[in-house]
C-alpha atoms as a PDB file:
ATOM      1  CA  UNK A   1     105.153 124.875 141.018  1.00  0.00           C
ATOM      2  CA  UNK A   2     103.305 121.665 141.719  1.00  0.00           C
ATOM      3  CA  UNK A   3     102.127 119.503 139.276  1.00  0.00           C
ATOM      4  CA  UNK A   4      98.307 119.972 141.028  1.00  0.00           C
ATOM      5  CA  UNK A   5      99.030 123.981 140.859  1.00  0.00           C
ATOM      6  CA  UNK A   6     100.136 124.318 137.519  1.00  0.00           C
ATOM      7  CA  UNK A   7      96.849 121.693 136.357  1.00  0.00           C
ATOM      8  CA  UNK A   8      94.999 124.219 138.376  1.00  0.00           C
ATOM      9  CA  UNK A   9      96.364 127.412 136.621  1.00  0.00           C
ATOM     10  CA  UNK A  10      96.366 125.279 133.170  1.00  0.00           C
ATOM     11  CA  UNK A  11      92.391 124.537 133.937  1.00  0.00           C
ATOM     12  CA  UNK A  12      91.437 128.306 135.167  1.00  0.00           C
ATOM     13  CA  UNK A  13      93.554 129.432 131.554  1.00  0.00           C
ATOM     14  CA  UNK A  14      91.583 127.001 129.992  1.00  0.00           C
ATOM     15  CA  UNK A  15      88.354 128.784 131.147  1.00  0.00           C
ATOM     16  CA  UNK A  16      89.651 132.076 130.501  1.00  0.00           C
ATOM     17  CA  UNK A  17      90.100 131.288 126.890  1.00  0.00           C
ATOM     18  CA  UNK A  18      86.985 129.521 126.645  1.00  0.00           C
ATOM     19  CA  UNK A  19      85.029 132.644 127.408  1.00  0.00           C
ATOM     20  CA  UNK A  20      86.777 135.166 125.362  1.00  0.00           C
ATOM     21  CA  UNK A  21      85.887 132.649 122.942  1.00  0.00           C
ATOM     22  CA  UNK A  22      82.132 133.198 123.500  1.00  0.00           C
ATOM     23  CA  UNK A  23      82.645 136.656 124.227  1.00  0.00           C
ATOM     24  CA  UNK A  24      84.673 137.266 121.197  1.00  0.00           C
ATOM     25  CA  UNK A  25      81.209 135.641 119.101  1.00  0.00           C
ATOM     26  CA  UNK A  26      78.918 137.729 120.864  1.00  0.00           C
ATOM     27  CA  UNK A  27      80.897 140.729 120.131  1.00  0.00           C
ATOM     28  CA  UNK A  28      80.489 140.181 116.559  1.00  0.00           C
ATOM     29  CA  UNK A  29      76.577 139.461 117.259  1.00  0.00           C
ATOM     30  CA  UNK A  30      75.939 142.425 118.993  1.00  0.00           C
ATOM     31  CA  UNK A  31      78.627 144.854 116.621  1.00  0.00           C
ATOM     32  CA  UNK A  32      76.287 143.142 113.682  1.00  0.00           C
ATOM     33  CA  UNK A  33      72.797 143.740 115.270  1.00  0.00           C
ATOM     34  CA  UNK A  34      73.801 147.231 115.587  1.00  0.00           C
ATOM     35  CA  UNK A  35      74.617 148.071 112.528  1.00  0.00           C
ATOM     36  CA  UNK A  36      71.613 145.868 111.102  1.00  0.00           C
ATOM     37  CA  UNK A  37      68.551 146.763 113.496  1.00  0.00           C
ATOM     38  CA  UNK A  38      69.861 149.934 115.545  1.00  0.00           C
ATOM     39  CA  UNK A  39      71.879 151.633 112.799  1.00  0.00           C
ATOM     40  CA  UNK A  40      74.508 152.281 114.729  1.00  0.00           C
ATOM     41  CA  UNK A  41      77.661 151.920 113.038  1.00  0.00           C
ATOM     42  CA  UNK A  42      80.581 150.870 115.755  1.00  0.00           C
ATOM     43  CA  UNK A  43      83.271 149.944 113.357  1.00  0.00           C
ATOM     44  CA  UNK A  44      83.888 149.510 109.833  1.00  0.00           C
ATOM     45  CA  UNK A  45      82.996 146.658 108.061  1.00  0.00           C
ATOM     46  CA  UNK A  46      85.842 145.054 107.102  1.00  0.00           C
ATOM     47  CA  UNK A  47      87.128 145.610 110.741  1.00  0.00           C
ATOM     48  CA  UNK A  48      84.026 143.769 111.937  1.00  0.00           C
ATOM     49  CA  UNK A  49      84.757 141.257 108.796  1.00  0.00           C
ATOM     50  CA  UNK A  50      88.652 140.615 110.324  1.00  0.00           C
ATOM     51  CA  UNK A  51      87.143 140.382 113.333  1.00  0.00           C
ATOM     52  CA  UNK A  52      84.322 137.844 112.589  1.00  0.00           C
ATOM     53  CA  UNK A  53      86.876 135.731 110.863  1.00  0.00           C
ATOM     54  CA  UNK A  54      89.205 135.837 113.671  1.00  0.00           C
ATOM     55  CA  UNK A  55      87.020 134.065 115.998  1.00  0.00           C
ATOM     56  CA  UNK A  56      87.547 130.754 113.916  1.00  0.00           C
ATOM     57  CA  UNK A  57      91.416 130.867 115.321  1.00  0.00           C
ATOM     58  CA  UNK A  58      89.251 130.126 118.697  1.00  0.00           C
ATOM     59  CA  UNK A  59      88.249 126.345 118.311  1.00  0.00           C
ATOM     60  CA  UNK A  60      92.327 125.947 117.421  1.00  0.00           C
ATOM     61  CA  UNK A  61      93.657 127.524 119.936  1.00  0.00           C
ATOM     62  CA  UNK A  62      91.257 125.467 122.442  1.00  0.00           C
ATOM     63  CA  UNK A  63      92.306 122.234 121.286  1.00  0.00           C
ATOM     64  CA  UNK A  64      95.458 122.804 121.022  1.00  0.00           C
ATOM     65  CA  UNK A  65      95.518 124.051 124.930  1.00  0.00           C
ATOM     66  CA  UNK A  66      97.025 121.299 127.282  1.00  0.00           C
ATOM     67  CA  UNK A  67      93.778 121.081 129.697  1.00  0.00           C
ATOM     68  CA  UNK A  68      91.536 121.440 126.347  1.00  0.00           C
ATOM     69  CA  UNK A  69      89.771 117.721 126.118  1.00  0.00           C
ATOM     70  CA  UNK A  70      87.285 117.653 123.725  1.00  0.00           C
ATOM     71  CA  UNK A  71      84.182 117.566 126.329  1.00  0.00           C
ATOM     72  CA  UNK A  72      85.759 121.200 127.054  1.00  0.00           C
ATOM     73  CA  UNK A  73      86.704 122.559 123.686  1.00  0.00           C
ATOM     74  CA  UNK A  74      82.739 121.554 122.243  1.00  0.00           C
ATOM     75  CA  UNK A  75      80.821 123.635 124.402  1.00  0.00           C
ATOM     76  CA  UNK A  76      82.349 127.395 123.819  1.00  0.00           C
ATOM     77  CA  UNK A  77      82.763 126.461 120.110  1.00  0.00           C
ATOM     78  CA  UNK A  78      79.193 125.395 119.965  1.00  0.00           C
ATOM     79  CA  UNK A  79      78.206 128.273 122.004  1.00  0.00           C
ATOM     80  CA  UNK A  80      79.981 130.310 119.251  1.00  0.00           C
ATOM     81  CA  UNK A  81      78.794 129.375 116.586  1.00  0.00           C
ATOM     82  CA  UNK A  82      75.266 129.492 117.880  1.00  0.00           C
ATOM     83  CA  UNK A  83      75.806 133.144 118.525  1.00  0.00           C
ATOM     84  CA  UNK A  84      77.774 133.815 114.721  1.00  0.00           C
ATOM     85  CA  UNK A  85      74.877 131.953 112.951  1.00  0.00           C
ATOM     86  CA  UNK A  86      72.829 135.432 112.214  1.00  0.00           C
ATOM     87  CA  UNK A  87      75.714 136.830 110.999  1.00  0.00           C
ATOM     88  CA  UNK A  88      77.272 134.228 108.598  1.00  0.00           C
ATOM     89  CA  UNK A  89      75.138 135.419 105.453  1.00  0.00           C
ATOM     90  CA  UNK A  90      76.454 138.782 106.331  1.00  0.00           C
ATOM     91  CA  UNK A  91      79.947 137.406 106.577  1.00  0.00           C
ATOM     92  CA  UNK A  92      80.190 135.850 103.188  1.00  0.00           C
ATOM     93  CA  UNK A  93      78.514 138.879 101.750  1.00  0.00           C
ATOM     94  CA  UNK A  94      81.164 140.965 103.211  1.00  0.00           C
ATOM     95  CA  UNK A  95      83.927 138.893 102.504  1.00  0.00           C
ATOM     96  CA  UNK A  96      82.765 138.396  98.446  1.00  0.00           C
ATOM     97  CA  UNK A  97      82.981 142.347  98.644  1.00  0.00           C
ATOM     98  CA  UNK A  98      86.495 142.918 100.211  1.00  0.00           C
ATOM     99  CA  UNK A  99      87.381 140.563  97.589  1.00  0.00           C
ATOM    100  CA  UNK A 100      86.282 142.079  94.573  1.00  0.00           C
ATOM    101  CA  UNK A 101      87.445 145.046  95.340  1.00  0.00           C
ATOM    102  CA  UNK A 102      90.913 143.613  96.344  1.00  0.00           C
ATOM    103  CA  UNK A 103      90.666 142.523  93.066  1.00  0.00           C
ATOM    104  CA  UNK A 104      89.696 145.710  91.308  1.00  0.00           C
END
């Protein structure tokens, strides 16, 4: 392989991640919104807590990619976290539950 086809592959990976990263947010938005303002329950909620904490393993995993420059990694993360905002009161609620009653 080429050094131009394997930046190539490297740079279309790159992009690949990038939007399961947003993807991976707005799956957690929309699981969230449907248990919130629909009332339709999709998955549990500490699968949907595992889940929402998960996507913080993205902006890692971006950076840490060889064609991940920081002009690249900034915009899905931002994009993320734009979408998680709604839900991060429900995801500290959630995760002060799970906790006590790990600890119970």
């Amino acid at each position: 392989m080429t050094a131009l086809a394997r930046s190539h592959h490297s740079s279309l990976s790159f992009t690949v991640f990038a939007w399961i990263c947003v993807l991976h947010a707005l799956v957690v938005l929309l699981v969230w919104a449907g248990e919130f303002y629909i009332g339709m329950a999709m998955i549990s909620g500490r699968t949907w807590l595992a889940l929402a904490w998960l996507w913080l393993a993205w902006p890692f995993a971006l950076s840490l990619h060889p064609a991940g420059t920081r002009k690249r990694v900034i915009l899905p993360v931002v994009i993320g976290i734009i979408l998680l905002a709604p839900c991060v009161g429900s995801i500290f609620l959630f995760t002060v539950w799970a906790l006590e009653r790990l600890a119970a």
